[in-house]
C-alpha atoms as a PDB file:
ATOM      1  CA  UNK A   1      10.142  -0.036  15.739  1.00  0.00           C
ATOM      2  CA  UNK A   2      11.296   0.332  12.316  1.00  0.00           C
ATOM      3  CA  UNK A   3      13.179  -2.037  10.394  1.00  0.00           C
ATOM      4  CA  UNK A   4      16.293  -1.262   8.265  1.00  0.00           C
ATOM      5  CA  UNK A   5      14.851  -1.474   4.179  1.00  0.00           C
ATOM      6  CA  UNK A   6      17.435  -2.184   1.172  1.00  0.00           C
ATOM      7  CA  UNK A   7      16.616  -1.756  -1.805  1.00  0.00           C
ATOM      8  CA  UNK A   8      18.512  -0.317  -5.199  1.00  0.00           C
ATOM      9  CA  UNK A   9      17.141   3.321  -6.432  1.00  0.00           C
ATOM     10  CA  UNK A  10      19.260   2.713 -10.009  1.00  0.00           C
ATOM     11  CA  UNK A  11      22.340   4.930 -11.370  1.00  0.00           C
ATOM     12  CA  UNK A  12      20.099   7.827 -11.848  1.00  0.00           C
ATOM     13  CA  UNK A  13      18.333   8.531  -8.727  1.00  0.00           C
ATOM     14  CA  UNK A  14      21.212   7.266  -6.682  1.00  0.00           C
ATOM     15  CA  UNK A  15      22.992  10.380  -8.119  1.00  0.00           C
ATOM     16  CA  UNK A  16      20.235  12.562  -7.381  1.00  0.00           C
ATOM     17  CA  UNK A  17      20.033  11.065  -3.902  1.00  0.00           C
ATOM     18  CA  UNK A  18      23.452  12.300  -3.129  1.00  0.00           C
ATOM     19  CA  UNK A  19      23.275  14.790  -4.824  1.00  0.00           C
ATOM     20  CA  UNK A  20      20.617  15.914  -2.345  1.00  0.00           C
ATOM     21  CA  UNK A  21      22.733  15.807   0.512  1.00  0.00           C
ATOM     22  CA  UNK A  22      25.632  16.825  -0.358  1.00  0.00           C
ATOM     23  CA  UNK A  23      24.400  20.075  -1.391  1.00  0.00           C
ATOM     24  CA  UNK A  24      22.951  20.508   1.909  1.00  0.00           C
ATOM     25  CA  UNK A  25      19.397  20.243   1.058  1.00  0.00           C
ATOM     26  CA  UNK A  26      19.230  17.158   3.596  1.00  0.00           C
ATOM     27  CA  UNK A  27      21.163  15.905   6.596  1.00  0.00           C
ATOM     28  CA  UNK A  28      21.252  12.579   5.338  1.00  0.00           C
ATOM     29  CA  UNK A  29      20.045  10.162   2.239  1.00  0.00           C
ATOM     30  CA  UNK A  30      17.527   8.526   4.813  1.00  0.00           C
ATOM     31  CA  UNK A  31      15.945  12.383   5.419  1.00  0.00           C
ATOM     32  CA  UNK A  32      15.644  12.834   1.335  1.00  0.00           C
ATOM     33  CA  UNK A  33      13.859   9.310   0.947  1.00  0.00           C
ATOM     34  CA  UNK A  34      11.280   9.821   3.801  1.00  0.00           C
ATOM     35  CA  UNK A  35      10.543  13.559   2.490  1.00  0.00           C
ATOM     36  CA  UNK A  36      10.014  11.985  -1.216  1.00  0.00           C
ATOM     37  CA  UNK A  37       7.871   8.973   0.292  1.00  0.00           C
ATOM     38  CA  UNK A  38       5.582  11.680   2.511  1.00  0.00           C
ATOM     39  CA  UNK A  39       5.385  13.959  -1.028  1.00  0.00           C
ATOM     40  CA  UNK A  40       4.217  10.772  -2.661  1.00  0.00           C
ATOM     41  CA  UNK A  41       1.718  10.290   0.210  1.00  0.00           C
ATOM     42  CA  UNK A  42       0.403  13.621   0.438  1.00  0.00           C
ATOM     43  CA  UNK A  43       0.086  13.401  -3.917  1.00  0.00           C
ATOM     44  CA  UNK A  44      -2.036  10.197  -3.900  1.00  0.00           C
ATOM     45  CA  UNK A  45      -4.658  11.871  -0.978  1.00  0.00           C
ATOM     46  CA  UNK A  46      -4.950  14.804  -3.626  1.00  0.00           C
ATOM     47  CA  UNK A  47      -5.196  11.869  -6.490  1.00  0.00           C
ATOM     48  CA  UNK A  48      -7.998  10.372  -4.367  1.00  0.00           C
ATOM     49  CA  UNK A  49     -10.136  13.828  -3.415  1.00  0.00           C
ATOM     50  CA  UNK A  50     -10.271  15.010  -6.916  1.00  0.00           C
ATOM     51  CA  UNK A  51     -11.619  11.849  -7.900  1.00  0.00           C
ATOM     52  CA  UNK A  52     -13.864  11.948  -5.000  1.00  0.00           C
ATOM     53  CA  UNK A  53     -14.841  15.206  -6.786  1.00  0.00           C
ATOM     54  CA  UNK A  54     -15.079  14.422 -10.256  1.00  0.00           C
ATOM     55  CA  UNK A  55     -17.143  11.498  -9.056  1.00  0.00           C
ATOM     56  CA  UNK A  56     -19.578  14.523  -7.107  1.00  0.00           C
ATOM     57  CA  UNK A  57     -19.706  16.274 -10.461  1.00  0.00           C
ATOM     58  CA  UNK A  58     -20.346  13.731 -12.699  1.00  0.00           C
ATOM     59  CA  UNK A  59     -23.275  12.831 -10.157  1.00  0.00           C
ATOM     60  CA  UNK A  60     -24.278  16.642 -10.423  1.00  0.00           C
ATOM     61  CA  UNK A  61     -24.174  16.254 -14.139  1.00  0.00           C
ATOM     62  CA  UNK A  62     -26.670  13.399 -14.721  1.00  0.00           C
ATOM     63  CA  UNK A  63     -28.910  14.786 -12.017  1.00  0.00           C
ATOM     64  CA  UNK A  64     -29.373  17.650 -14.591  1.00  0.00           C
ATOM     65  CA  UNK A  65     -27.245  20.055 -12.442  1.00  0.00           C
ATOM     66  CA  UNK A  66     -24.600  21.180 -14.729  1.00  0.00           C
ATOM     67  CA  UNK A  67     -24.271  24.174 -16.440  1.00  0.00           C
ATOM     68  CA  UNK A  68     -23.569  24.443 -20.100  1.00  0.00           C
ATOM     69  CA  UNK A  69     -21.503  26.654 -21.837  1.00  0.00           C
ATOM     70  CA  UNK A  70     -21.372  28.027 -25.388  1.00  0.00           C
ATOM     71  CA  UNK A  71     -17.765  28.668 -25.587  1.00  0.00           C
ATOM     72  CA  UNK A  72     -14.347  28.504 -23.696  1.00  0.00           C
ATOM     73  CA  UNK A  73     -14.585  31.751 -23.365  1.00  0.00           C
ATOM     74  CA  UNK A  74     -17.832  31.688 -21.737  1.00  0.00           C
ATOM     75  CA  UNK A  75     -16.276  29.128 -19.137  1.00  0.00           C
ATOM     76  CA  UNK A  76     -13.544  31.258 -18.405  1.00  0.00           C
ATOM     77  CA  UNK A  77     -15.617  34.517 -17.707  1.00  0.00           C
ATOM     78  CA  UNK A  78     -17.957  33.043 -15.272  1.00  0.00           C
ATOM     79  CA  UNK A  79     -14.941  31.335 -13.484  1.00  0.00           C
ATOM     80  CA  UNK A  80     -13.162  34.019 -13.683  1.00  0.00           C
ATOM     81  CA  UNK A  81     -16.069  35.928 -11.725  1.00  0.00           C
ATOM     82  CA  UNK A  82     -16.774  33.309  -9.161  1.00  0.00           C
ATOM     83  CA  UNK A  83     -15.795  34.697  -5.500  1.00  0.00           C
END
């Protein structure tokens, strides 16, 4: 079961938060908190698979896998192609 949390969000945010609600975008300051907590979720798992990936390409990179490019504008052709 979940336990009842207190805690101070500041002048700023508290304004925002009912702000939130009273414009109708939430039922209720405890609906706006939970959707801002699972947005922070969801943006750390992105945070952590494009590392994941950067790690892949950098690994790509040193194996001699990469492809080099002249210009920006060379870059931005081929990706530009890519299906």
């Amino acid at each position: 079961m979940a336990r009842a949390k207190t805690f101070s969000l500041g002048d700023t945010y508290d304004g925002i938060l009912s702000d939130l609600v009273r414009n109708g975008r939430f039922g209720t300051e405890t609906e706006a908190v939970r959707a801002g907590i699972r947005m922070l979720a969801d943006h750390e798992l992105n945070i952590e698979a494009l590392g994941r990936e950067i790690q892949t390409a950098d690994s790509e990179i040193e194996a001699g896998l990469g492809k080099e490019y002249a210009t920006g504008a060379d870059i931005l052709k081929d990706v530009m192609h890519e299906s």
